[in-house]
C-alpha atoms as a PDB file:
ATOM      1  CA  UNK A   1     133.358 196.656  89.314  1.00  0.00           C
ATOM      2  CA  UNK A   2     129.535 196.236  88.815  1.00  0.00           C
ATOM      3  CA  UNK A   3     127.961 198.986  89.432  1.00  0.00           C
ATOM      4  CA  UNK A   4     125.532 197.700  93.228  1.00  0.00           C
ATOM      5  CA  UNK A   5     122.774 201.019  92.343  1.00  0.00           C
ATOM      6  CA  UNK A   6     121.333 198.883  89.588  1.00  0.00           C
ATOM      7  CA  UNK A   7     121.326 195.390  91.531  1.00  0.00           C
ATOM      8  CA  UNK A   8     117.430 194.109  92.049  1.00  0.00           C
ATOM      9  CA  UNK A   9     116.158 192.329  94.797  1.00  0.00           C
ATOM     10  CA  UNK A  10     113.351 189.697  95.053  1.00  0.00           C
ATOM     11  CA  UNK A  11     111.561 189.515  99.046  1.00  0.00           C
ATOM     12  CA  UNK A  12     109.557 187.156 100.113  1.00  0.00           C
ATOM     13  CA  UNK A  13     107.206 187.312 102.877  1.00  0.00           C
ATOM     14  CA  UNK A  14     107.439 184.497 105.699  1.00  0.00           C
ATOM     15  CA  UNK A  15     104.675 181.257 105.620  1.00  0.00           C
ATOM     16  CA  UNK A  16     102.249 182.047 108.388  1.00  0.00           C
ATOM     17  CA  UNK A  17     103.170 181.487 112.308  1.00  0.00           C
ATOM     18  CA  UNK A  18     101.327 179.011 113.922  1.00  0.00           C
ATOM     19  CA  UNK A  19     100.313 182.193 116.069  1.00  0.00           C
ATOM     20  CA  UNK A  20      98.645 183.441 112.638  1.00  0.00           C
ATOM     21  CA  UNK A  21      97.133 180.010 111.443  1.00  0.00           C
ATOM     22  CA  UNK A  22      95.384 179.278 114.958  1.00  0.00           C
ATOM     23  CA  UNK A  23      93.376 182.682 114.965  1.00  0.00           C
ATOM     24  CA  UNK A  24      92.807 181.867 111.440  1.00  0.00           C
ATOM     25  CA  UNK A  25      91.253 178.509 112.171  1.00  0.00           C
ATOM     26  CA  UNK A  26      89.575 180.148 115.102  1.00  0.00           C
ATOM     27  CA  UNK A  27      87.454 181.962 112.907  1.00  0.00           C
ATOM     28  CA  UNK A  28      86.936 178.757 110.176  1.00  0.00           C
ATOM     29  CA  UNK A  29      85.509 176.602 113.195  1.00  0.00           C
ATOM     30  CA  UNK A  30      83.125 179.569 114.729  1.00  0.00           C
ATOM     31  CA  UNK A  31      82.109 179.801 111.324  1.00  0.00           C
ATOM     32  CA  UNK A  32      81.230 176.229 110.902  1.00  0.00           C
ATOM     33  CA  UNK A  33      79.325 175.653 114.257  1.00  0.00           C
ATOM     34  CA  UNK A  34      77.406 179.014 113.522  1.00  0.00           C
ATOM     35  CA  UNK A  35      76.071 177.310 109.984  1.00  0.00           C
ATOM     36  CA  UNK A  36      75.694 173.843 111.856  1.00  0.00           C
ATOM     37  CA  UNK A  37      73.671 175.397 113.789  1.00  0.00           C
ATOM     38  CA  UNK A  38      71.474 177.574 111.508  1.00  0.00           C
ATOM     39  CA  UNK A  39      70.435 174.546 109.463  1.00  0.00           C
ATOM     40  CA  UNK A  40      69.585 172.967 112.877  1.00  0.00           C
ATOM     41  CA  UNK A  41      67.466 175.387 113.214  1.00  0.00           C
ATOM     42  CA  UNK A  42      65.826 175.690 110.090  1.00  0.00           C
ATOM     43  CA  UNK A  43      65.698 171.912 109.170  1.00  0.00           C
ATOM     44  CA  UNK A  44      64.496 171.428 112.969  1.00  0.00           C
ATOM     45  CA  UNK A  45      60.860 169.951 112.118  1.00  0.00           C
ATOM     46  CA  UNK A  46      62.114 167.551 109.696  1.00  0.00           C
ATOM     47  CA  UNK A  47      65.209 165.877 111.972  1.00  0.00           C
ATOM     48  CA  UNK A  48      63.076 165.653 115.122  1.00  0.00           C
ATOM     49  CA  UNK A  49      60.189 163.860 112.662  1.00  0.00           C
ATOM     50  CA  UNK A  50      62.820 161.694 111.496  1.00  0.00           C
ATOM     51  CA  UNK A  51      63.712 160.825 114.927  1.00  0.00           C
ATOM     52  CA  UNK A  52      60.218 159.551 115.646  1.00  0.00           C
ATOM     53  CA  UNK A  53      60.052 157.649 111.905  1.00  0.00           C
ATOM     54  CA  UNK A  54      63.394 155.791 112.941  1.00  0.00           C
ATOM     55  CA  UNK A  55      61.689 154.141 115.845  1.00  0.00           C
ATOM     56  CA  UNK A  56      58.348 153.138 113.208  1.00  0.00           C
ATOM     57  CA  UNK A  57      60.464 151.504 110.750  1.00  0.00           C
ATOM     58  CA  UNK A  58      60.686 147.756 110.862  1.00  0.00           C
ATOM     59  CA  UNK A  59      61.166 146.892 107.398  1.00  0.00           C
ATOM     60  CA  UNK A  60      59.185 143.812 107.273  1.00  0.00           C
ATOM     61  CA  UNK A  61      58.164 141.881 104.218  1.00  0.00           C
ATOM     62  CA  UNK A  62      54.380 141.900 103.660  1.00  0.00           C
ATOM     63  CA  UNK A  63      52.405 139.018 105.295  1.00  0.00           C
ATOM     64  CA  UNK A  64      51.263 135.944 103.478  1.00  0.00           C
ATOM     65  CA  UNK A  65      47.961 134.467 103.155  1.00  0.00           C
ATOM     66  CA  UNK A  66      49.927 131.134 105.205  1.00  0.00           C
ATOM     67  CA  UNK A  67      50.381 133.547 108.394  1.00  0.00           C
ATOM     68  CA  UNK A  68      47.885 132.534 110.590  1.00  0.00           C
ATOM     69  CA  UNK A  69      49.546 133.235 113.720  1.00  0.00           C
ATOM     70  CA  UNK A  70      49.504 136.703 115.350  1.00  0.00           C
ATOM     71  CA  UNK A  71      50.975 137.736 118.704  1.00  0.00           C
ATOM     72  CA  UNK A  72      50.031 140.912 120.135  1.00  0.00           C
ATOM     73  CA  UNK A  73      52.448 141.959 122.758  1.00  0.00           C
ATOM     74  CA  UNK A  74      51.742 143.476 126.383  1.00  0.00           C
ATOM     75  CA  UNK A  75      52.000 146.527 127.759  1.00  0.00           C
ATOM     76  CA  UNK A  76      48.989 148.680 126.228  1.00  0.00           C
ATOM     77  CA  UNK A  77      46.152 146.502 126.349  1.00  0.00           C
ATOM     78  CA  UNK A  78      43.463 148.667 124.955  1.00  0.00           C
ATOM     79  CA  UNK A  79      45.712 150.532 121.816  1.00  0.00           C
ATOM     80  CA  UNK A  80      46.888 147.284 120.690  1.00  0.00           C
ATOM     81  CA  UNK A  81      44.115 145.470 121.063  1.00  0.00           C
ATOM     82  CA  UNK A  82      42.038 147.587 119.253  1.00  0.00           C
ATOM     83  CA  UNK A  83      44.813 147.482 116.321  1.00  0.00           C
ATOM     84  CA  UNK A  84      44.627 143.941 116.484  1.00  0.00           C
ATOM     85  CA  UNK A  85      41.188 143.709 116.407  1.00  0.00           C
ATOM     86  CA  UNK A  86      41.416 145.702 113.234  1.00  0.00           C
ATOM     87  CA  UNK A  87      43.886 142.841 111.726  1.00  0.00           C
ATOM     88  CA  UNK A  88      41.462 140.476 113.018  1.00  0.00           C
ATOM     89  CA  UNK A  89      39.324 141.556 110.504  1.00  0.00           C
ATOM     90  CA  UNK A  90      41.538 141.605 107.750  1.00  0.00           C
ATOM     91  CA  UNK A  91      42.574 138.015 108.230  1.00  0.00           C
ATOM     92  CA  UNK A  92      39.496 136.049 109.086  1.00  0.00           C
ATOM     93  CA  UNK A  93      41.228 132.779 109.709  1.00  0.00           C
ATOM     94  CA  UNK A  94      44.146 133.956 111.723  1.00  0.00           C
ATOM     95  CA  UNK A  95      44.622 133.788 115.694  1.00  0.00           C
ATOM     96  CA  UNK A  96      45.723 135.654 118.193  1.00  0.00           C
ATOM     97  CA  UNK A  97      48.203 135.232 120.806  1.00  0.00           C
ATOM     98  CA  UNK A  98      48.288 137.727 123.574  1.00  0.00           C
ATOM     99  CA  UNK A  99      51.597 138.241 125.348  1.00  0.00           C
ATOM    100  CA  UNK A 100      52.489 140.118 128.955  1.00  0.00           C
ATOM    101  CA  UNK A 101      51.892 139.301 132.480  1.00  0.00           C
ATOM    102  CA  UNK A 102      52.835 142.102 133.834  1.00  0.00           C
ATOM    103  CA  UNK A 103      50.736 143.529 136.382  1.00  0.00           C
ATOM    104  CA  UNK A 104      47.595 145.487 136.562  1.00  0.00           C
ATOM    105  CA  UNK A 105      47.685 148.880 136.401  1.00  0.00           C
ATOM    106  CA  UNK A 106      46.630 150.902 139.503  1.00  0.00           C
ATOM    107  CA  UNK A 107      43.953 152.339 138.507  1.00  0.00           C
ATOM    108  CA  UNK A 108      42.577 148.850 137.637  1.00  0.00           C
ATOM    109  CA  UNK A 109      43.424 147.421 140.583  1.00  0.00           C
ATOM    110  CA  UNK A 110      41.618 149.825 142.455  1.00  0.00           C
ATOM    111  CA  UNK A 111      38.545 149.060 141.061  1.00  0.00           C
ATOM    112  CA  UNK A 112      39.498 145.121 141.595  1.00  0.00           C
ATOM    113  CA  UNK A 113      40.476 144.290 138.008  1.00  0.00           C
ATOM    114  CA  UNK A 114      43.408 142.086 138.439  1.00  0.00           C
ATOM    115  CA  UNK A 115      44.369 141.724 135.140  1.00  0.00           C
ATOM    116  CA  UNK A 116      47.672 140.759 133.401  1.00  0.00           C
ATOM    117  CA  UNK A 117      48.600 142.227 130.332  1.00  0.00           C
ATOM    118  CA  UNK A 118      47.738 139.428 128.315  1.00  0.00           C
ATOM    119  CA  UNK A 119      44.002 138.965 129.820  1.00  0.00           C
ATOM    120  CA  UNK A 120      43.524 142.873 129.306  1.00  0.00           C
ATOM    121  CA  UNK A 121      44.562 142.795 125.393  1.00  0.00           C
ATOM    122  CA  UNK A 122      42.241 139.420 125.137  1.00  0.00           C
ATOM    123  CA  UNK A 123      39.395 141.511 126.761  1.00  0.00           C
ATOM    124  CA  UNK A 124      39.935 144.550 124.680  1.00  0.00           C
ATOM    125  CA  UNK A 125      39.718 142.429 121.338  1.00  0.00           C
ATOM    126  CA  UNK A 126      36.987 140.304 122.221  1.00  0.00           C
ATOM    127  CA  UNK A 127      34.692 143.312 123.591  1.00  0.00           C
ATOM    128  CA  UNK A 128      35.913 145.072 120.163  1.00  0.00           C
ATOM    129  CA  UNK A 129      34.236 142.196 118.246  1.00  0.00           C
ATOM    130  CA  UNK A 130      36.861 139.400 117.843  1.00  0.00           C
ATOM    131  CA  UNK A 131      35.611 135.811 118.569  1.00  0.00           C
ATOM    132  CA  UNK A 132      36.579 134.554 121.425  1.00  0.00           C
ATOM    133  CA  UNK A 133      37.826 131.367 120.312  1.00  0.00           C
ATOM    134  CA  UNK A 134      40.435 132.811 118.269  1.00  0.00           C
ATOM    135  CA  UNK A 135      42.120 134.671 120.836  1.00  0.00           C
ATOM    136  CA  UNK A 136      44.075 132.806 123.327  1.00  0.00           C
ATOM    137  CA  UNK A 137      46.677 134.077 126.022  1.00  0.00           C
ATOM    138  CA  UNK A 138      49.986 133.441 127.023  1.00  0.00           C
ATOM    139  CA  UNK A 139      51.088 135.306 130.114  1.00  0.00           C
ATOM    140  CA  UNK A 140      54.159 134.738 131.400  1.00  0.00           C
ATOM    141  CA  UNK A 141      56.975 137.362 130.201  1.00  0.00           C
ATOM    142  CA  UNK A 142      57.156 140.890 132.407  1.00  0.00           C
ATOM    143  CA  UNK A 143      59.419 142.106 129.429  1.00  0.00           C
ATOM    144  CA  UNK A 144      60.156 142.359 125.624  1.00  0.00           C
ATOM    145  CA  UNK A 145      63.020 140.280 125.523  1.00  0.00           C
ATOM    146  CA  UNK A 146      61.268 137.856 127.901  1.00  0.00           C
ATOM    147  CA  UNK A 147      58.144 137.569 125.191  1.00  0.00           C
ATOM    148  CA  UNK A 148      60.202 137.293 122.241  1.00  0.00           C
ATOM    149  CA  UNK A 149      61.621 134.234 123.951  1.00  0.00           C
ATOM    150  CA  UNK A 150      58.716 132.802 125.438  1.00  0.00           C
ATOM    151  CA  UNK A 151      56.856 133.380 121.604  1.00  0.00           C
ATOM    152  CA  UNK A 152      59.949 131.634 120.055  1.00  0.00           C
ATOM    153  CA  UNK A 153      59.964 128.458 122.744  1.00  0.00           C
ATOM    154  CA  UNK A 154      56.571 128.590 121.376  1.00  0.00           C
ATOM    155  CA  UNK A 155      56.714 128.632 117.597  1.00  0.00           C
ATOM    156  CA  UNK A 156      59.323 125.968 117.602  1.00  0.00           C
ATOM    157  CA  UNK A 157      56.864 123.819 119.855  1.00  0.00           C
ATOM    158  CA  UNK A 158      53.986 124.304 117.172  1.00  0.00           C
ATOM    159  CA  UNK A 159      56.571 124.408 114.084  1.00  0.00           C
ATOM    160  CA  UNK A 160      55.425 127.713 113.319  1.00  0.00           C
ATOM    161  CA  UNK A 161      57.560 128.874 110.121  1.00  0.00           C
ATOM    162  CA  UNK A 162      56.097 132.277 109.870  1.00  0.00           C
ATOM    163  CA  UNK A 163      54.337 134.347 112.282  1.00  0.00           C
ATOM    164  CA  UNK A 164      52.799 138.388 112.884  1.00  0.00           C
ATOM    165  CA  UNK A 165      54.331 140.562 116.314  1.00  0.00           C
ATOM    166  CA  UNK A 166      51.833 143.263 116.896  1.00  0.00           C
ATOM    167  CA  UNK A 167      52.811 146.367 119.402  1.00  0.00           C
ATOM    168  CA  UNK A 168      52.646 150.022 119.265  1.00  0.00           C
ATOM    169  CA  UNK A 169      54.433 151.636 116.353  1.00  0.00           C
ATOM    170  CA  UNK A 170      56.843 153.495 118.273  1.00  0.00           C
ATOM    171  CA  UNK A 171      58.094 150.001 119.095  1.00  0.00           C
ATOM    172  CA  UNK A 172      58.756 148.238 116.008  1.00  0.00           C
ATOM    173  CA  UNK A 173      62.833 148.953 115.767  1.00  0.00           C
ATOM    174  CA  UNK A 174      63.297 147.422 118.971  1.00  0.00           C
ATOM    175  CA  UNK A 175      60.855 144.476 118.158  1.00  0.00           C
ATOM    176  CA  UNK A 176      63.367 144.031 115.291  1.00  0.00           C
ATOM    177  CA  UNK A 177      66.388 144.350 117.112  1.00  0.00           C
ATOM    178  CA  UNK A 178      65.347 141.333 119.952  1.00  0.00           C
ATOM    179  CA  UNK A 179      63.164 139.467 117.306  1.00  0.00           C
ATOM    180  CA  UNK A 180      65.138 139.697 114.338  1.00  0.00           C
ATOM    181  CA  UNK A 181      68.294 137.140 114.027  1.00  0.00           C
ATOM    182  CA  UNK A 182      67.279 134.790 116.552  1.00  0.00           C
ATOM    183  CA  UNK A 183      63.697 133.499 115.007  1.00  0.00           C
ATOM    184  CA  UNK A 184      65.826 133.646 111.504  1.00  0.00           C
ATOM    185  CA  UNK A 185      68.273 131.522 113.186  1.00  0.00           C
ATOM    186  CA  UNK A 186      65.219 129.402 113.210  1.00  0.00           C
ATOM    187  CA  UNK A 187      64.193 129.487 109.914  1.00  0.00           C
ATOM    188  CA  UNK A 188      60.913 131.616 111.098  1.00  0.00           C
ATOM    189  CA  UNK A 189      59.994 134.752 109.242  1.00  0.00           C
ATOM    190  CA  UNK A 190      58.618 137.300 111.185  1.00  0.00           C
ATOM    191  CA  UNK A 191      55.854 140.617 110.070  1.00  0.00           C
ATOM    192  CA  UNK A 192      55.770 143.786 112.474  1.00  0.00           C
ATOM    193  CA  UNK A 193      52.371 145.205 112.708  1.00  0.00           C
ATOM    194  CA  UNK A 194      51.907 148.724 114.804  1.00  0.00           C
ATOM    195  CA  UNK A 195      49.091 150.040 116.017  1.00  0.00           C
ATOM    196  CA  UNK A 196      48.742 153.669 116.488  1.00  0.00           C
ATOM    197  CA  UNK A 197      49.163 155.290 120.016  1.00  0.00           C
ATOM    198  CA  UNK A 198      47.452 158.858 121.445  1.00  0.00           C
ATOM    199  CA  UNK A 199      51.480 158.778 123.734  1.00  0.00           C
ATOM    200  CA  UNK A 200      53.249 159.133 120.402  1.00  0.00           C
ATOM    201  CA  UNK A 201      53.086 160.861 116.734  1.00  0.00           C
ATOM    202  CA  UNK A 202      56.479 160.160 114.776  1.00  0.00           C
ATOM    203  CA  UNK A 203      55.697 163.496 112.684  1.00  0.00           C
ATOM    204  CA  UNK A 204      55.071 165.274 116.585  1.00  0.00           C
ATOM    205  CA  UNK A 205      55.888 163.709 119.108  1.00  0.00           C
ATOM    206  CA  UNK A 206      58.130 166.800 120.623  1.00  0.00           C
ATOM    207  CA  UNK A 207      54.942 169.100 120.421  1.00  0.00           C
ATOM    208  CA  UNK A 208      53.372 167.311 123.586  1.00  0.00           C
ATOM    209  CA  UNK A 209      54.570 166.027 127.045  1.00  0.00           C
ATOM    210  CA  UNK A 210      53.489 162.307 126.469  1.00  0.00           C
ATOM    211  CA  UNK A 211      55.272 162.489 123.216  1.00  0.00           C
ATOM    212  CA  UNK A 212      58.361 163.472 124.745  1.00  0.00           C
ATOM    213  CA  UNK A 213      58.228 160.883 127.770  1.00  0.00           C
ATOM    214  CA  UNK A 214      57.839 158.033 125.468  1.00  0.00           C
ATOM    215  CA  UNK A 215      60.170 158.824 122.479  1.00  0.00           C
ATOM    216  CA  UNK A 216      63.010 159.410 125.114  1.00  0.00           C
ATOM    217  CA  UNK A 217      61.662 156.188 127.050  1.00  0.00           C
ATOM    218  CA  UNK A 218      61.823 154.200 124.006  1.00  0.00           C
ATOM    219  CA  UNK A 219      65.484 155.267 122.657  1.00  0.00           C
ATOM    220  CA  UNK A 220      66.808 154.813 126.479  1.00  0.00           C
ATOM    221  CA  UNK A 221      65.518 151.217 126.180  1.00  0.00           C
ATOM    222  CA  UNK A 222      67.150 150.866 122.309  1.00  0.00           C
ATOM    223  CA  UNK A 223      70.303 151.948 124.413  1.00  0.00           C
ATOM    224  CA  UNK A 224      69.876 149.588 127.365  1.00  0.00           C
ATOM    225  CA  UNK A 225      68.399 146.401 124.689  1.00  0.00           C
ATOM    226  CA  UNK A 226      72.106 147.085 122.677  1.00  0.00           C
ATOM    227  CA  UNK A 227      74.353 146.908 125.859  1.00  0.00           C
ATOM    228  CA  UNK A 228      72.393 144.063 127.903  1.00  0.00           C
ATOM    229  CA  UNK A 229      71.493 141.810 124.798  1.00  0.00           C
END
């Protein structure tokens, strides 16, 4: 009979509960959020500036020397008139379409300046320099969507083949999301021009109240353009 004293035995311990595992993962997800966090924190400057870029970038080609046809969009009379007047000067034989007739603001009307949007941008670019007879107004849209349509009824009345859209920078994403497939549809290639604005700084624009208001404004309207277009 063997002798049982100088039998050896081999143990081996049990896999984990799923008691044992959860507290384990517990700890792996805390950890995870906590680092998620921290580089939220430290990287916090350059996502919110890359926030306000996303709204700047329209990825348009460069314009031609054929563009002569530039609409400048409603909405901020003065800011983007001024930045068209400024691409006025860079092409001398273009023209300029202003867009909007939406109405006056109140502080305008209470000084008895009815104007729509469109009349206000062609007053802002004429007083700024522009001649007269190359800016020209067509007031009828209250809305983005409503111009791009009314400024695509109109380029395939005029077989227009390529055209400029000029609005504040913070607005170009959205002027490619309504403009984009539809005028290439067409066969019309379109340029995004923006003009700088004193409500909005893409590198900023969570350092002041205006800032705020409009970069939140603007990506609410992104949200509403995707679900109602």
């Amino acid at each position: 009979m063997k002798n049982q004293e100088n039998q050896s035995y081999t143990y081996y311990s049990s896999l984990p509960t799923l008691r044992q595992f959860g507290k384990v993962w517990k700890w792996i997800v805390l950890a995870l959020t906590l680092t998620f966090f921290i580089c939220l924190f430290i990287y916090r400057n350059s996502i919110l500036a890359g926030i306000g870029h996303f709204l700047t970038v329209a990825e348009s080609p460069a314009a031609t020397s054929s563009n002569q046809t530039f609409f400048v969009l409603g909405g901020n009379g003065f800011e983007r008139g001024k930045g068209a007047s400024e691409l006025a000067q860079e092409f001398p034989s273009a023209h300029f379409i202003c867009t909007g007739g939406g109405d006056t603001l109140n502080e305008m009307r209470a000084m008895g300046l009815n104007l729509t949007s469109a009349q206000l941008t062609r007053k802002c670019m004429i007083e700024t320099g522009v001649d007269s007879l190359r800016v020209f107004e067509l007031g009828e849209a209250t809305s983005t969507y409503e111009e791009s349509e009314e400024i695509l009824t109109y380029c395939l009345n005029n077989n227009l083949k390529e055209i400029s859209v000029v609005s504040s920078d913070f607005h170009l994403f959205r002027l490619k999301m309504v403009f984009g497939e539809k005028f290439k549809e067409k066969g019309i290639t379109v340029h995004f021009f923006g003009t700088e604005t004193k409500d909005f700084k893409a590198q900023s624009w969570w350092t002041f109240e205006a800032g705020l208001i409009t970069t939140f404004n603007e990506y609410i309207k992104i949200v509403y353009y995707v679900f109602k277009y």
